[in-house]
C-alpha atoms as a PDB file:
ATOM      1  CA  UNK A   1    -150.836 -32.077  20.811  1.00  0.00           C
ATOM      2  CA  UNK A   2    -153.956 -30.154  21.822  1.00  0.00           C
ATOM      3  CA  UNK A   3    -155.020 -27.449  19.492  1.00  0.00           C
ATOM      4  CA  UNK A   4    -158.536 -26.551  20.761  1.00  0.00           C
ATOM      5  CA  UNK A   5    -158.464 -27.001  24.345  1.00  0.00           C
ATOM      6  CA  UNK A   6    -162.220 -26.010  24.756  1.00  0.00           C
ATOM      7  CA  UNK A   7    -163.497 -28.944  22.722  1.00  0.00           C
ATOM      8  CA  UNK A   8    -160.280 -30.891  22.887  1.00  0.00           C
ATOM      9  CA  UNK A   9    -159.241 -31.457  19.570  1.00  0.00           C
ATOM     10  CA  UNK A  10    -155.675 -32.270  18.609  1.00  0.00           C
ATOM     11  CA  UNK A  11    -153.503 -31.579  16.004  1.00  0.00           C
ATOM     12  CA  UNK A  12    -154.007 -35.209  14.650  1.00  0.00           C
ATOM     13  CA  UNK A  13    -157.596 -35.252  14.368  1.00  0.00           C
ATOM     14  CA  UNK A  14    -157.164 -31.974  12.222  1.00  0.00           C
ATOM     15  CA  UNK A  15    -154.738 -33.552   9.957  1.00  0.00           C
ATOM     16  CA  UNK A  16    -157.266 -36.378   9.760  1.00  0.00           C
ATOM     17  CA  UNK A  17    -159.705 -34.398   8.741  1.00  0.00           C
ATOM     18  CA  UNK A  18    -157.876 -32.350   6.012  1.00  0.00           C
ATOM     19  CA  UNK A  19    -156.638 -35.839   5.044  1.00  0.00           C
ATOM     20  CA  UNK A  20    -160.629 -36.971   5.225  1.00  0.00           C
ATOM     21  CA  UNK A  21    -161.539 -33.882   2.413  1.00  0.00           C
ATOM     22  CA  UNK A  22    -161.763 -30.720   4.724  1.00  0.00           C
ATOM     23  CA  UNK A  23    -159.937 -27.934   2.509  1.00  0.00           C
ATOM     24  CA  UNK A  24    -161.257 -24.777   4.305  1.00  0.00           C
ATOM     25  CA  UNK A  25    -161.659 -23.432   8.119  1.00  0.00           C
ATOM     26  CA  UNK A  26    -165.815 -24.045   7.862  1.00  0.00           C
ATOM     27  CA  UNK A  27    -165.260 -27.296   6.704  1.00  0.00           C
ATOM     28  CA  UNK A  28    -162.961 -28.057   9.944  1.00  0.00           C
ATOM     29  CA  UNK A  29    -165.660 -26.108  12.445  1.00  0.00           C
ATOM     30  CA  UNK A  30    -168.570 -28.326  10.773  1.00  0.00           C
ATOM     31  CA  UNK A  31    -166.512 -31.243  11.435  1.00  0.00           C
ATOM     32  CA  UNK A  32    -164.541 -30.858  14.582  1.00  0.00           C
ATOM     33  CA  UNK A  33    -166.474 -27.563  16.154  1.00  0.00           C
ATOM     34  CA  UNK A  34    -163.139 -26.024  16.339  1.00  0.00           C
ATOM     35  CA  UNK A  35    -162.932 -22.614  16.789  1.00  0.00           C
ATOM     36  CA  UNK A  36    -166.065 -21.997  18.039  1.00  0.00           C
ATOM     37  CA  UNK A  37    -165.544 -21.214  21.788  1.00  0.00           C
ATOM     38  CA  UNK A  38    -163.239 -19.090  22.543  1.00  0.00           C
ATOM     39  CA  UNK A  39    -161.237 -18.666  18.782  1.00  0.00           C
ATOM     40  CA  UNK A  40    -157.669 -18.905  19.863  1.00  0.00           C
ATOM     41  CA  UNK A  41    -157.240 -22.679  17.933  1.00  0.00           C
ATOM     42  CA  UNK A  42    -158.684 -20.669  14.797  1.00  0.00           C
ATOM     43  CA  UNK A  43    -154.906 -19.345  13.848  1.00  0.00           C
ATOM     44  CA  UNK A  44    -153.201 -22.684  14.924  1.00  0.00           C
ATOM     45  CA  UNK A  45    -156.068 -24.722  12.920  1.00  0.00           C
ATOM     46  CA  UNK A  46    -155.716 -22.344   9.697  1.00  0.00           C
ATOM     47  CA  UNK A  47    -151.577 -23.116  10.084  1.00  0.00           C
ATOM     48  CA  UNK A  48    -151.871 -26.935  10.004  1.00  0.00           C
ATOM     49  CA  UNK A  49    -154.759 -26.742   7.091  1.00  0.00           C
ATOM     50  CA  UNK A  50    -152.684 -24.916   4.736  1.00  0.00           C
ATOM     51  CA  UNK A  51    -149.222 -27.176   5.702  1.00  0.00           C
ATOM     52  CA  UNK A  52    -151.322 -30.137   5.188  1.00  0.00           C
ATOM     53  CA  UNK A  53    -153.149 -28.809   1.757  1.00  0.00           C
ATOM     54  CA  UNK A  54    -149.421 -27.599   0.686  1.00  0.00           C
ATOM     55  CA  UNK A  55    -148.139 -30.977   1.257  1.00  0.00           C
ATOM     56  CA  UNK A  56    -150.773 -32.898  -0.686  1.00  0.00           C
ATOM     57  CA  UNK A  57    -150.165 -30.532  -3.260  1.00  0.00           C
ATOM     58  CA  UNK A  58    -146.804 -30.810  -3.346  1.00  0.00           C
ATOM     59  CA  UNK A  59    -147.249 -34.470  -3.299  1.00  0.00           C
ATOM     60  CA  UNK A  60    -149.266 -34.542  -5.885  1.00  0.00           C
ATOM     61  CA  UNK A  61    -146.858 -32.920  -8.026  1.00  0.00           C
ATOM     62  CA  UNK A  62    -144.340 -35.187  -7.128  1.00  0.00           C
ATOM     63  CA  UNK A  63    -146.261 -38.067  -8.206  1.00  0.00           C
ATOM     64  CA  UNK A  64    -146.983 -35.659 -11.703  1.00  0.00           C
ATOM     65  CA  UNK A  65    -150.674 -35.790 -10.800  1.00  0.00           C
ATOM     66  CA  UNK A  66    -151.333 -32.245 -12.959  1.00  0.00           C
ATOM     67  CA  UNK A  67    -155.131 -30.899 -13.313  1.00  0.00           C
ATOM     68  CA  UNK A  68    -155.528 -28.450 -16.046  1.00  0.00           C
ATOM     69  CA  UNK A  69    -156.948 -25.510 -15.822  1.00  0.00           C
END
């Protein structure tokens, strides 16, 4: 699915990217240049980055892959 329509990104290319070591919103603009247009991706982009962080996280724990603090 589309997410930025101005510089026609989809949703799987953002995953990709989170997958790829983006953990933040600049890190997807300096990759994909979303959300630099018109803005309206920004909220769907900042939903899918923080599923996909809270996944690998989750995942992570699953797998008892702990970092200490």
């Amino acid at each position: 699915m589309y997410v930025c329509l101005c510089k026609g990104v989809t949703d799987n290319q953002i995953k990709d990217a989170i997958a790829g070591g983006a953990c933040s919103m600049r890190d997807l603009r300096n990759d994909l240049d979303v959300g630099t247009q018109c803005g309206k991706c920004a909220r769907d982009c900042k939903s899918l980055l923080n599923e996909s962080l809270t996944a690998q996280a989750c995942a992570g724990m699953a797998a008892g892959q702990f970092v200490a603090a």
